[in-house]
PDB file of N, CA and C in Angstrom:
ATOM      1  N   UNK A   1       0.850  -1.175   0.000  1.00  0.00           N
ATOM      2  CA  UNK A   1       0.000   0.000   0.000  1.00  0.00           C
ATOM      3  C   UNK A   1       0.899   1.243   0.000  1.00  0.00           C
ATOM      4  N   UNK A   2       0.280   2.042  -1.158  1.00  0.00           N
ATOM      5  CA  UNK A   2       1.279   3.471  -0.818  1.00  0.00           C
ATOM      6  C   UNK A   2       0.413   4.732  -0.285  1.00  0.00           C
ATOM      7  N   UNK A   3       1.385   5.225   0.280  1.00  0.00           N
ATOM      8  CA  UNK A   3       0.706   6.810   0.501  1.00  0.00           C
ATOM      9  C   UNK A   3       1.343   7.872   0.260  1.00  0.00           C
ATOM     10  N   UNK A   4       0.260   8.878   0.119  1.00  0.00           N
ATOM     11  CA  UNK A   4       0.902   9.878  -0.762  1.00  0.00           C
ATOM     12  C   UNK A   4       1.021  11.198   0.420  1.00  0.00           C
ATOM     13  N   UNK A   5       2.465  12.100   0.184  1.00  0.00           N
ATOM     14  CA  UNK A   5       1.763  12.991   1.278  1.00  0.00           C
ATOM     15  C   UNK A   5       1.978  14.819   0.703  1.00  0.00           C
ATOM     16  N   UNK A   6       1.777  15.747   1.350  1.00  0.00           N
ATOM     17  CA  UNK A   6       1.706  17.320   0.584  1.00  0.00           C
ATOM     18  C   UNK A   6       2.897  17.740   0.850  1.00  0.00           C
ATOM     19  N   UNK A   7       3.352  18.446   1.013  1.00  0.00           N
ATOM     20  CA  UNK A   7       4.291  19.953   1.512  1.00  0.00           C
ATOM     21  C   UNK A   7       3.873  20.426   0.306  1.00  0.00           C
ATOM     22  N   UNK A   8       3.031  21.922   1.400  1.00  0.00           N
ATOM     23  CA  UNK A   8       2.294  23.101   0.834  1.00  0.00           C
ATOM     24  C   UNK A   8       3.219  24.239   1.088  1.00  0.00           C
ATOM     25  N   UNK A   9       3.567  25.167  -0.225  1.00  0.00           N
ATOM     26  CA  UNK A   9       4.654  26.337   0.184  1.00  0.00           C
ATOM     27  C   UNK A   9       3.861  27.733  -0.485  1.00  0.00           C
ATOM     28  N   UNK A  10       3.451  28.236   0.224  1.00  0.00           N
ATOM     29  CA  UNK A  10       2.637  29.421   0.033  1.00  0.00           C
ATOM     30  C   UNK A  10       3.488  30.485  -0.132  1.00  0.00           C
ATOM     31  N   UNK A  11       3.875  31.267  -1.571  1.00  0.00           N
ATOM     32  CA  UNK A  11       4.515  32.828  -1.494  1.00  0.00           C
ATOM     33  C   UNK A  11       3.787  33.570  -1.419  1.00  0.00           C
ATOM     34  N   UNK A  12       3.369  34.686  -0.795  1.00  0.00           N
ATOM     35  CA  UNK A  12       2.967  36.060  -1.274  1.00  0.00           C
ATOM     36  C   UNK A  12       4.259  37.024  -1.469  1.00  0.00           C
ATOM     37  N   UNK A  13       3.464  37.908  -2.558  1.00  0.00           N
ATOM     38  CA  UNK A  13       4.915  38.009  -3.513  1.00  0.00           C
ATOM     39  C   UNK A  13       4.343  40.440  -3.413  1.00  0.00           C
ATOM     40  N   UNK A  14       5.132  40.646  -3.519  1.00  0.00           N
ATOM     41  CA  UNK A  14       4.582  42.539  -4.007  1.00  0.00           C
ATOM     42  C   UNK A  14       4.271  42.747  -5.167  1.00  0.00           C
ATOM     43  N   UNK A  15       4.619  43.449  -5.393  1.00  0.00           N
ATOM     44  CA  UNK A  15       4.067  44.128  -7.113  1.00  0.00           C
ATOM     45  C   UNK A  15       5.321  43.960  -8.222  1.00  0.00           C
ATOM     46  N   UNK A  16       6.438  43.785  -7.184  1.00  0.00           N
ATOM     47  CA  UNK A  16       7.733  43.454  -8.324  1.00  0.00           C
ATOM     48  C   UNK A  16       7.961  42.280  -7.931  1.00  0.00           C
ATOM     49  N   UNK A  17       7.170  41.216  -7.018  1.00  0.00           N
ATOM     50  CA  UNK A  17       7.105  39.707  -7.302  1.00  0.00           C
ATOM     51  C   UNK A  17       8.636  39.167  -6.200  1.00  0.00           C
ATOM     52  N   UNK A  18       8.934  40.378  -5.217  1.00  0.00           N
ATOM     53  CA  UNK A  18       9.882  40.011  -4.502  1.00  0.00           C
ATOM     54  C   UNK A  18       8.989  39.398  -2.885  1.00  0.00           C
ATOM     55  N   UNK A  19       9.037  38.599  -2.380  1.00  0.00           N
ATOM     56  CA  UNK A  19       8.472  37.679  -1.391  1.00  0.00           C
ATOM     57  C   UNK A  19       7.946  38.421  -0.333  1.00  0.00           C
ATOM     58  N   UNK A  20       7.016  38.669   0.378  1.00  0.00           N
ATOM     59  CA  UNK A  20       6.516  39.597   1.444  1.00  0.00           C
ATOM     60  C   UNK A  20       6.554  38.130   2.516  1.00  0.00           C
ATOM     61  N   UNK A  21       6.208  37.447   1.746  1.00  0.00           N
ATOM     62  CA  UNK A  21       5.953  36.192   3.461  1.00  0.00           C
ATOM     63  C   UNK A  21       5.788  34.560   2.423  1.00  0.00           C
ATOM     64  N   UNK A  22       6.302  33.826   3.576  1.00  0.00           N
ATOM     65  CA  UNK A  22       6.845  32.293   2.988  1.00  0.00           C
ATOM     66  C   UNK A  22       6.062  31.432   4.208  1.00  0.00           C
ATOM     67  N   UNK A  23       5.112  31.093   3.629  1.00  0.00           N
ATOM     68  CA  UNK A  23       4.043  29.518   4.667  1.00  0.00           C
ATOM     69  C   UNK A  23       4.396  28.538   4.252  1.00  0.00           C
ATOM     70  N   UNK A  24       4.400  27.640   4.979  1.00  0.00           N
ATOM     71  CA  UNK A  24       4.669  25.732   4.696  1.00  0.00           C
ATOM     72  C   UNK A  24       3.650  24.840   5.755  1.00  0.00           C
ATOM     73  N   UNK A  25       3.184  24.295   4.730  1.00  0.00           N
ATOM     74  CA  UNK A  25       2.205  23.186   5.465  1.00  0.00           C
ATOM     75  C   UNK A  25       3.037  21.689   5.142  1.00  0.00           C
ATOM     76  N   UNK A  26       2.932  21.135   6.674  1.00  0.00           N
ATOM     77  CA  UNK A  26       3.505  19.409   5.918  1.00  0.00           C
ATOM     78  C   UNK A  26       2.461  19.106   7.163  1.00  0.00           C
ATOM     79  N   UNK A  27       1.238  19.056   6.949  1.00  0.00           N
ATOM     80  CA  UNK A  27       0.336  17.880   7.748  1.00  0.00           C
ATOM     81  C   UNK A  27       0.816  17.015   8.545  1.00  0.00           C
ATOM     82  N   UNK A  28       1.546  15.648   7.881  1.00  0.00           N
ATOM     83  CA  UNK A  28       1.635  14.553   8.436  1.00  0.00           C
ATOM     84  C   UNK A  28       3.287  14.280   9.236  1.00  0.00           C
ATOM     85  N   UNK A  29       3.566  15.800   9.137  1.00  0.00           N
ATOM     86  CA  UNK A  29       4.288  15.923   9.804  1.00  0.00           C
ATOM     87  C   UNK A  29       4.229  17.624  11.082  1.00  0.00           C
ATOM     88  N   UNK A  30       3.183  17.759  11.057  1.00  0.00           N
ATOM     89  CA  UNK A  30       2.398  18.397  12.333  1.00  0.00           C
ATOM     90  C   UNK A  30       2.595  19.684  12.106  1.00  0.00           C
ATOM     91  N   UNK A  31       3.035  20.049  10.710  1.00  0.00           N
ATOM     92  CA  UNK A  31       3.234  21.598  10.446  1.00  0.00           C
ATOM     93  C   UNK A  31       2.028  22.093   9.688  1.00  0.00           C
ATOM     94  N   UNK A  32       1.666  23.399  10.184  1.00  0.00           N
ATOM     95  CA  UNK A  32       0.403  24.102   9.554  1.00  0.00           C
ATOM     96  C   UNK A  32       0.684  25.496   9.641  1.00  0.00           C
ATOM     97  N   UNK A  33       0.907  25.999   8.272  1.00  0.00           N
ATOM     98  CA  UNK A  33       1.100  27.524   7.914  1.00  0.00           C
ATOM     99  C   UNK A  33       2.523  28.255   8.935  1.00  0.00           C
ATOM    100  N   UNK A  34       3.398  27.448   8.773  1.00  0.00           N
ATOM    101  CA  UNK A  34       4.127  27.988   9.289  1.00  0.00           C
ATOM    102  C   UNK A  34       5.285  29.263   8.785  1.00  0.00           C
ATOM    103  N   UNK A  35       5.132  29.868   9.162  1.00  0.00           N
ATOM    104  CA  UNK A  35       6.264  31.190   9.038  1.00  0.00           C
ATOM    105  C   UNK A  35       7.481  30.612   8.508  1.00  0.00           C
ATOM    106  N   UNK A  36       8.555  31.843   7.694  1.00  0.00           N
ATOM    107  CA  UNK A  36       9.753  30.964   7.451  1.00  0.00           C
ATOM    108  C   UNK A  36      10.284  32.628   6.471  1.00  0.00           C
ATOM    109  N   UNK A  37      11.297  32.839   6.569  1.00  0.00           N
ATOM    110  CA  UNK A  37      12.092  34.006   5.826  1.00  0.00           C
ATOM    111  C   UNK A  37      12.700  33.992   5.380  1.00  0.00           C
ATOM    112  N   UNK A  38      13.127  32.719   4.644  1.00  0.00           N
ATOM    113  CA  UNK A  38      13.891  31.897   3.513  1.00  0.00           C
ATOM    114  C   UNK A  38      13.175  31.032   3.087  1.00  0.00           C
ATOM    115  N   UNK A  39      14.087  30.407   2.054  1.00  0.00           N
ATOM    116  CA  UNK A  39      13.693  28.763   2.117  1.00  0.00           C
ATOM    117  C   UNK A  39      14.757  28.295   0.657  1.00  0.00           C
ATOM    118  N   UNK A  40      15.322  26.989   0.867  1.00  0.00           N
ATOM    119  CA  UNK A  40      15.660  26.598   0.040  1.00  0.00           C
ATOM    120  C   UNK A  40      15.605  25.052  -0.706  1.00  0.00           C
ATOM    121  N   UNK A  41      14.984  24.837  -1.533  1.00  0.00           N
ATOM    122  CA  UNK A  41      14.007  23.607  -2.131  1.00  0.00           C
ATOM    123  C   UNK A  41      14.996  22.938  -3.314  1.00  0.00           C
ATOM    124  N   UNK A  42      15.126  21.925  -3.333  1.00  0.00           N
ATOM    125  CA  UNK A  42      15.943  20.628  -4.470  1.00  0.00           C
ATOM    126  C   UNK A  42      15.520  20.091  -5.100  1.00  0.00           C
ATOM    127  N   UNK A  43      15.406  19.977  -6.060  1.00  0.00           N
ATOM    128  CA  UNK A  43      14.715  18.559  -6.884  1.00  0.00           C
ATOM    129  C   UNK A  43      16.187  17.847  -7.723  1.00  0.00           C
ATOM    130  N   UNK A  44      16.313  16.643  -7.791  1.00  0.00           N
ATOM    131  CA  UNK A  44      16.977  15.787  -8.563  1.00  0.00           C
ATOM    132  C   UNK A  44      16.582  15.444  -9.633  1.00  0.00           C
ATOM    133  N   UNK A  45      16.806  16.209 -10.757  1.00  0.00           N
ATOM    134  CA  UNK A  45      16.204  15.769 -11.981  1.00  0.00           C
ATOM    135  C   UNK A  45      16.943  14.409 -13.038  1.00  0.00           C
ATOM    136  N   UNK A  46      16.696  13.437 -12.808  1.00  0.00           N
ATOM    137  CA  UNK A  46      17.520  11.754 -12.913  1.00  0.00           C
ATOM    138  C   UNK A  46      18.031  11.950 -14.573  1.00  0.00           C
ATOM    139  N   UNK A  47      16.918  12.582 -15.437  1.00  0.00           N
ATOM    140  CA  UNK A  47      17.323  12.229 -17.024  1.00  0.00           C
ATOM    141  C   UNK A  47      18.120  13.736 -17.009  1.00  0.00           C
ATOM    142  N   UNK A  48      17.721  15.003 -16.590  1.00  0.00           N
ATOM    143  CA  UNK A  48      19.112  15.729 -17.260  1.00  0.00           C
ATOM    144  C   UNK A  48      20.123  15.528 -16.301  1.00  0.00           C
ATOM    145  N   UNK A  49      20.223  14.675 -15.143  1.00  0.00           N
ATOM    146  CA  UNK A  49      21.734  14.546 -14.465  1.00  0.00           C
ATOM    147  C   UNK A  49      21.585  15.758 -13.730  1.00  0.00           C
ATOM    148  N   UNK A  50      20.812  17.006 -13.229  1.00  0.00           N
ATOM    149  CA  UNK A  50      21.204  17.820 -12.943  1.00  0.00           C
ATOM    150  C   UNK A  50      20.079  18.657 -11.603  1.00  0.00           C
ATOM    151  N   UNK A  51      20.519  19.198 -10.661  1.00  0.00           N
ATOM    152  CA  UNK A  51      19.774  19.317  -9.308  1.00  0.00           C
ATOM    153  C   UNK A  51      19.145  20.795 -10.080  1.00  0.00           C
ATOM    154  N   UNK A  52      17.625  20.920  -9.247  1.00  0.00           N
ATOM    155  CA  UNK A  52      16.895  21.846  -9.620  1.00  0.00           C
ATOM    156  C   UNK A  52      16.622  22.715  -8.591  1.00  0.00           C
ATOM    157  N   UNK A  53      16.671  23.946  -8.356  1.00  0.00           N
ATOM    158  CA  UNK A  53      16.447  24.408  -7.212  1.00  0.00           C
ATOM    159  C   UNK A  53      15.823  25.585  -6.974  1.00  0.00           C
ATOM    160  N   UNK A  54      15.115  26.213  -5.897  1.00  0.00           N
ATOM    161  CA  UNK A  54      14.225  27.402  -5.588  1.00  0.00           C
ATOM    162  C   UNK A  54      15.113  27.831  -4.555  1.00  0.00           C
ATOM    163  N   UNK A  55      15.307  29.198  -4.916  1.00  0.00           N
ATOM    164  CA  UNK A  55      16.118  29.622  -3.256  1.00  0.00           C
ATOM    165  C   UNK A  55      14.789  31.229  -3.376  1.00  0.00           C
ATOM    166  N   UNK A  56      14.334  31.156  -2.064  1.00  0.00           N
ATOM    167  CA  UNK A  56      13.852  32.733  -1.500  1.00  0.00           C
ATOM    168  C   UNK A  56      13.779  32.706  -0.793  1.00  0.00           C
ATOM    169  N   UNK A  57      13.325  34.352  -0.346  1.00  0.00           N
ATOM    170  CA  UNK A  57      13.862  35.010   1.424  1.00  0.00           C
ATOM    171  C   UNK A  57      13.067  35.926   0.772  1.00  0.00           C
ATOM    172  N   UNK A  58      12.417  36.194   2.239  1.00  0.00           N
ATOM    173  CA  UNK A  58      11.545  37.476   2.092  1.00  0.00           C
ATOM    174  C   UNK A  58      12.395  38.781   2.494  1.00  0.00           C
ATOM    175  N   UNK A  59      11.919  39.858   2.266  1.00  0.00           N
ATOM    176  CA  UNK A  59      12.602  40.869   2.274  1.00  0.00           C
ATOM    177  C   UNK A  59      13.013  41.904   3.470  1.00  0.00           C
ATOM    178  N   UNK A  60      12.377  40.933   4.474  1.00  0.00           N
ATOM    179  CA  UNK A  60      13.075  41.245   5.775  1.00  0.00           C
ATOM    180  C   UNK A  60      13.664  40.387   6.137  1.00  0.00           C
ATOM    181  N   UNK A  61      13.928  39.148   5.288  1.00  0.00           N
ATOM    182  CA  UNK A  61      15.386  38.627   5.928  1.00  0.00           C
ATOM    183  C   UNK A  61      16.896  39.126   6.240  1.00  0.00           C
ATOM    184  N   UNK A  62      17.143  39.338   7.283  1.00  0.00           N
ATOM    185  CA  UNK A  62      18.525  40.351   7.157  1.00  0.00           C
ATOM    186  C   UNK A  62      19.824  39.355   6.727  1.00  0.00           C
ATOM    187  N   UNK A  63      21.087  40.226   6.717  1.00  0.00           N
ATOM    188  CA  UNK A  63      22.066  39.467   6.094  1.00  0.00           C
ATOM    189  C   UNK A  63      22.825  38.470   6.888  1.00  0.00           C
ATOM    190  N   UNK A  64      22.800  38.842   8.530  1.00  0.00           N
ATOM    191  CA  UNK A  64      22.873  38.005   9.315  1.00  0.00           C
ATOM    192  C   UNK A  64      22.585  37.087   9.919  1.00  0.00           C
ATOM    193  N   UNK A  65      20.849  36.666   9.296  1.00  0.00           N
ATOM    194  CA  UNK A  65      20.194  35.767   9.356  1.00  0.00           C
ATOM    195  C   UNK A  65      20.633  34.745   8.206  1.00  0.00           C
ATOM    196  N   UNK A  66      20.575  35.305   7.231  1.00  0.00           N
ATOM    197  CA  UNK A  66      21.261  34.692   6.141  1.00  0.00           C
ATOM    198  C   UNK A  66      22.096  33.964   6.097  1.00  0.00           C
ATOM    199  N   UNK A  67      23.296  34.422   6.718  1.00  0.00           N
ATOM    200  CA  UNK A  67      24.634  33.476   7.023  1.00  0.00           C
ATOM    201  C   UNK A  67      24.473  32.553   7.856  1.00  0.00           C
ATOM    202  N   UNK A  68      23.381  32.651   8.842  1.00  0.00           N
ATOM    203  CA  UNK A  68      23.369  31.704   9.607  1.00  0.00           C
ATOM    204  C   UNK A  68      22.130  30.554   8.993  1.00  0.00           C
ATOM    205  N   UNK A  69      21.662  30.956   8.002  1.00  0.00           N
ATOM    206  CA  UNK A  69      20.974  30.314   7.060  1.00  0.00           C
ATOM    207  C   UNK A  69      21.537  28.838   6.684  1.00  0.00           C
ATOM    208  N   UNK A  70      22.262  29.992   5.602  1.00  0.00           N
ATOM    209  CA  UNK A  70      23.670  28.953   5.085  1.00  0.00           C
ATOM    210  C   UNK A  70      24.346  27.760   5.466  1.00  0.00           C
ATOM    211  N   UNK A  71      25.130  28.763   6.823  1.00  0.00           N
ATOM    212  CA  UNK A  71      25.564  27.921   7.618  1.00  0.00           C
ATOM    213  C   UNK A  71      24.879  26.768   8.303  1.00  0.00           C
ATOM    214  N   UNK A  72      23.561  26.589   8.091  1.00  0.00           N
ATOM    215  CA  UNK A  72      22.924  25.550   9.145  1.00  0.00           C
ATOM    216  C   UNK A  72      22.115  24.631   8.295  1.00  0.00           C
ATOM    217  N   UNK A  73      22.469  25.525   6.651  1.00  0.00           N
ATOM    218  CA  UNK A  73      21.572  24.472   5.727  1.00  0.00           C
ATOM    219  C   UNK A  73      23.134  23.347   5.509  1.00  0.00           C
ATOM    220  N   UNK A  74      24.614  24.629   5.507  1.00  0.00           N
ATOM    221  CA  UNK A  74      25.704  23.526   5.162  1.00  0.00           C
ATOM    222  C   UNK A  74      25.682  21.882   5.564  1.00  0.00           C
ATOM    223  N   UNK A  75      25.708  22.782   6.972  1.00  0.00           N
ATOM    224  CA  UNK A  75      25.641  21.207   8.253  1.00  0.00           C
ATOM    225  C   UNK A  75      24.696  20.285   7.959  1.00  0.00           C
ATOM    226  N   UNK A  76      23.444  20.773   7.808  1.00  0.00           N
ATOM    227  CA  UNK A  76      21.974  19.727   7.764  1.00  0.00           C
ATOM    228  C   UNK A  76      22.799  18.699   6.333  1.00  0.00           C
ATOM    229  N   UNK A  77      23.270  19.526   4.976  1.00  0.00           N
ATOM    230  CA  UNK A  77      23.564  18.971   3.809  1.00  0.00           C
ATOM    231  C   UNK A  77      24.702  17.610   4.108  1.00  0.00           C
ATOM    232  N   UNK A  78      25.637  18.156   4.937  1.00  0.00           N
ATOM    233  CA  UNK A  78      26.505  16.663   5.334  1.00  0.00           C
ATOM    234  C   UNK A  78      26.273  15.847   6.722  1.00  0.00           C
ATOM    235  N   UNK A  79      25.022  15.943   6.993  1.00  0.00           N
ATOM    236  CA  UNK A  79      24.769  15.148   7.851  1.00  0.00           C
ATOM    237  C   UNK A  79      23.432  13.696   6.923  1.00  0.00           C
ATOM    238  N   UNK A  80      22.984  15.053   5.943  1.00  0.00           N
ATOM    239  CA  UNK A  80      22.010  13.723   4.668  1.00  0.00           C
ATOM    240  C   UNK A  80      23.015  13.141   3.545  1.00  0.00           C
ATOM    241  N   UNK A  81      24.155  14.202   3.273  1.00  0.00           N
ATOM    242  CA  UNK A  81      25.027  12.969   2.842  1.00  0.00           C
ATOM    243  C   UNK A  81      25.870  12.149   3.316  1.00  0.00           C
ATOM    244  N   UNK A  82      25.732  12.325   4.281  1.00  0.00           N
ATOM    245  CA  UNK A  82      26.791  11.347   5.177  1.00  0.00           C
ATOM    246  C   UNK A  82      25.387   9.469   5.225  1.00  0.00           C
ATOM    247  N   UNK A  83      24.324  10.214   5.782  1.00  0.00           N
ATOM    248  CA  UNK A  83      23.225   9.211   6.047  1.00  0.00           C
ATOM    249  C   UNK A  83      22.788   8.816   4.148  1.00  0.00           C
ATOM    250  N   UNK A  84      23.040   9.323   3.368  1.00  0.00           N
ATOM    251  CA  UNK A  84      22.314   8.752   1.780  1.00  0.00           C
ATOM    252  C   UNK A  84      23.495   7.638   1.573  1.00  0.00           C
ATOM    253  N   UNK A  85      25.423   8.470   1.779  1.00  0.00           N
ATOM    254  CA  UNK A  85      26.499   7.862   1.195  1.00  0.00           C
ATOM    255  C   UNK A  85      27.154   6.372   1.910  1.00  0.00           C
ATOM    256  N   UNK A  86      27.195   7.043   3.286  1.00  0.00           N
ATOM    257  CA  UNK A  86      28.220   6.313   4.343  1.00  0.00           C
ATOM    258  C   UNK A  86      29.793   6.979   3.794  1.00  0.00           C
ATOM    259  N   UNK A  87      29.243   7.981   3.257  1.00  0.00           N
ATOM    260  CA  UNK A  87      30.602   8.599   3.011  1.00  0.00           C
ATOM    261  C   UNK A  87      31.403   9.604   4.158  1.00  0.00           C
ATOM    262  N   UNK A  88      31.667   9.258   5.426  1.00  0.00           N
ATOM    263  CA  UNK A  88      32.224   9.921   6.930  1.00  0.00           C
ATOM    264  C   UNK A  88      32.907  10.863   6.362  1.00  0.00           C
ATOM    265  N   UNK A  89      34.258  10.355   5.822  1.00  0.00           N
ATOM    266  CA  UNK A  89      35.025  11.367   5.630  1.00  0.00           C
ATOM    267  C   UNK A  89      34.955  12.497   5.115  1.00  0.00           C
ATOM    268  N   UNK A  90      34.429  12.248   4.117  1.00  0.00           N
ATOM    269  CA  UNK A  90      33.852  13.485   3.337  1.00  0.00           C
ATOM    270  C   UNK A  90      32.881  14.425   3.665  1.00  0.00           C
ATOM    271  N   UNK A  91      31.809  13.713   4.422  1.00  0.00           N
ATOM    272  CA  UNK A  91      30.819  14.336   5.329  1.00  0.00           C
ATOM    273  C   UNK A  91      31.557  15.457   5.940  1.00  0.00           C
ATOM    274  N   UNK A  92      32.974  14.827   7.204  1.00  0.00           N
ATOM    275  CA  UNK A  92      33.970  15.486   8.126  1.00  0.00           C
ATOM    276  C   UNK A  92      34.097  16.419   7.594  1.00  0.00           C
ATOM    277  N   UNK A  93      34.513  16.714   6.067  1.00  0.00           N
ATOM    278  CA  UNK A  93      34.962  17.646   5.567  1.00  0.00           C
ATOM    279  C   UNK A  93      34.374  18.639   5.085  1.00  0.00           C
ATOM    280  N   UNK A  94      32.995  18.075   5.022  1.00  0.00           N
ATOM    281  CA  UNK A  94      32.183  19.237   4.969  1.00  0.00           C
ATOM    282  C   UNK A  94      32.146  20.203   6.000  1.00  0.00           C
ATOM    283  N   UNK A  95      32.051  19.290   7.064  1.00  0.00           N
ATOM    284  CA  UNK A  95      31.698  19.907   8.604  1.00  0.00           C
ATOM    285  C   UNK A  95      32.688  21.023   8.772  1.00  0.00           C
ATOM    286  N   UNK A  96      33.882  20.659   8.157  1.00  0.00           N
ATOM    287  CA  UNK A  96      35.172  21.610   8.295  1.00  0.00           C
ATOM    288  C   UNK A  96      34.707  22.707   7.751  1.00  0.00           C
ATOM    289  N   UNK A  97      34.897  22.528   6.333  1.00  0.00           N
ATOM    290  CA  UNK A  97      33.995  23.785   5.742  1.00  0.00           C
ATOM    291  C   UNK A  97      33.410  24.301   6.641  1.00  0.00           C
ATOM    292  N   UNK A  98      31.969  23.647   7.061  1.00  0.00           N
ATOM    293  CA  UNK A  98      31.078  24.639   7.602  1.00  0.00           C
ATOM    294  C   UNK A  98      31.688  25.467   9.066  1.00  0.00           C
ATOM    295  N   UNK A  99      32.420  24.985   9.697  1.00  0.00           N
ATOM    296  CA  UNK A  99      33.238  25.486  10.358  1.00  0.00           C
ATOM    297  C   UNK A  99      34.149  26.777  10.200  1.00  0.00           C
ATOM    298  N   UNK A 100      34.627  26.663   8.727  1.00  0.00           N
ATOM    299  CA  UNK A 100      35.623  27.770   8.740  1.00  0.00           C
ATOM    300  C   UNK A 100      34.539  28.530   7.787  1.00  0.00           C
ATOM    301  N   UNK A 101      33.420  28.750   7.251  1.00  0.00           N
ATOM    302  CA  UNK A 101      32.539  29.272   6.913  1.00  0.00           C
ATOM    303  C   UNK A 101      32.100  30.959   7.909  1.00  0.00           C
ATOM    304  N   UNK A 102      31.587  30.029   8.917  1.00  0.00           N
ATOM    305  CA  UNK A 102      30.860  30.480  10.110  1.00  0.00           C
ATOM    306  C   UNK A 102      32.210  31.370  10.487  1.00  0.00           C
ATOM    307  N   UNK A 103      33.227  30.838  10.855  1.00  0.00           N
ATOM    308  CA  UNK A 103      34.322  31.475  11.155  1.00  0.00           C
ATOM    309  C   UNK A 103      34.538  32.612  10.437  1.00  0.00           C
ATOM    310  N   UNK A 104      34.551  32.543   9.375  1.00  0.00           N
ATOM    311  CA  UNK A 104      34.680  33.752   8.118  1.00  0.00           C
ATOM    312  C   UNK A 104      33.576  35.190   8.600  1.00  0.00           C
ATOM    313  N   UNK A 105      32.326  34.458   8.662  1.00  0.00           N
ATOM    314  CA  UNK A 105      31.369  35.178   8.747  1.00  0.00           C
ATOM    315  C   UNK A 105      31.060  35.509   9.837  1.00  0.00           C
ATOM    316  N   UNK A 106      31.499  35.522  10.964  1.00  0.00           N
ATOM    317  CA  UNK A 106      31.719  36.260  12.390  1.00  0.00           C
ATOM    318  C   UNK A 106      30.591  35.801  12.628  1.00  0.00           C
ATOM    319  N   UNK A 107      29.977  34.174  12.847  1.00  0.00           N
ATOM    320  CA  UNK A 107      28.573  33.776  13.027  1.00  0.00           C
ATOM    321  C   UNK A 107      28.918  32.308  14.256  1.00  0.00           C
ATOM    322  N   UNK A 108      29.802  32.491  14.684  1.00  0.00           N
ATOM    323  CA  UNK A 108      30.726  31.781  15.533  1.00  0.00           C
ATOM    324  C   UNK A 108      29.940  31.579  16.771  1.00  0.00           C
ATOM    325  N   UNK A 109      29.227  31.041  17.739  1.00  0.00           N
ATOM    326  CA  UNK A 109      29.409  31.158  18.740  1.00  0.00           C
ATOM    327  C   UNK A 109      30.222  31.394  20.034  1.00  0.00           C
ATOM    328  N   UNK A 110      30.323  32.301  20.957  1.00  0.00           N
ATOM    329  CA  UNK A 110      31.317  33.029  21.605  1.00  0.00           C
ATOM    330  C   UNK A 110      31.967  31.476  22.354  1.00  0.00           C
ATOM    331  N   UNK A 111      33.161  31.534  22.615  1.00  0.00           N
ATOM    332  CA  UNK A 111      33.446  30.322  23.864  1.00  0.00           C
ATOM    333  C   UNK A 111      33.307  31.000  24.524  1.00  0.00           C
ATOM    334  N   UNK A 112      33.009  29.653  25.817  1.00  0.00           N
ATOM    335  CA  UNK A 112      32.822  29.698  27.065  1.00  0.00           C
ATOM    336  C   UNK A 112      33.686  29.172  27.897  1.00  0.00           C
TER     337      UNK A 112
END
């Protein structure tokens, strides 16, 4: 038996079609109209070989939100390729990246 399920992504957009506000519904996973001031979406397209993608942010996303955007989509990205590949090392090396990323971008958490 299969089942089928939604993710609903609602733009409202201004008059020059730049994003005022970003909703996401995933039901069956307990989300309803939720807020969001980015977003960035993938598709794997198998016959042209080649990833498809939506990136927006509404226009009060600031630039410092942004980086920390980035930075937290980096991490999420080698923690699903680490879990798709079994590829560790490379994963590691992402992590590095995302490390000296954040570092770059003064988005560091202070030590303690």
């Amino acid at each position: 038996m299969t089942k089928k399920s939604k993710i609903i992504v609602e733009i409202e957009t201004n008059e020059n079609n730049v994003p005022e506000s970003i909703h996401w519904t995933a039901e069956d996973g307990g989300v309803k109209g939720a807020k969001a001031k980015a977003m960035i979406l993938a598709f794997w397209d198998e016959s042209e070989q080649n990833a498809m993608r939506i990136d927006l942010w509404d226009k009060e996303m600031t630039v410092d939100d942004m980086k920390k955007f980035f930075h937290q989509t980096l991490l999420t990205m080698a923690d699903s390729f680490e879990r798709a590949t079994g590829e560790h090392n490379v994963a590691e090396d992402l992590r590095d990246y995302c490390y000296h990323f954040a570092d770059k971008m003064g988005i560091l958490p202070p030590q303690s």
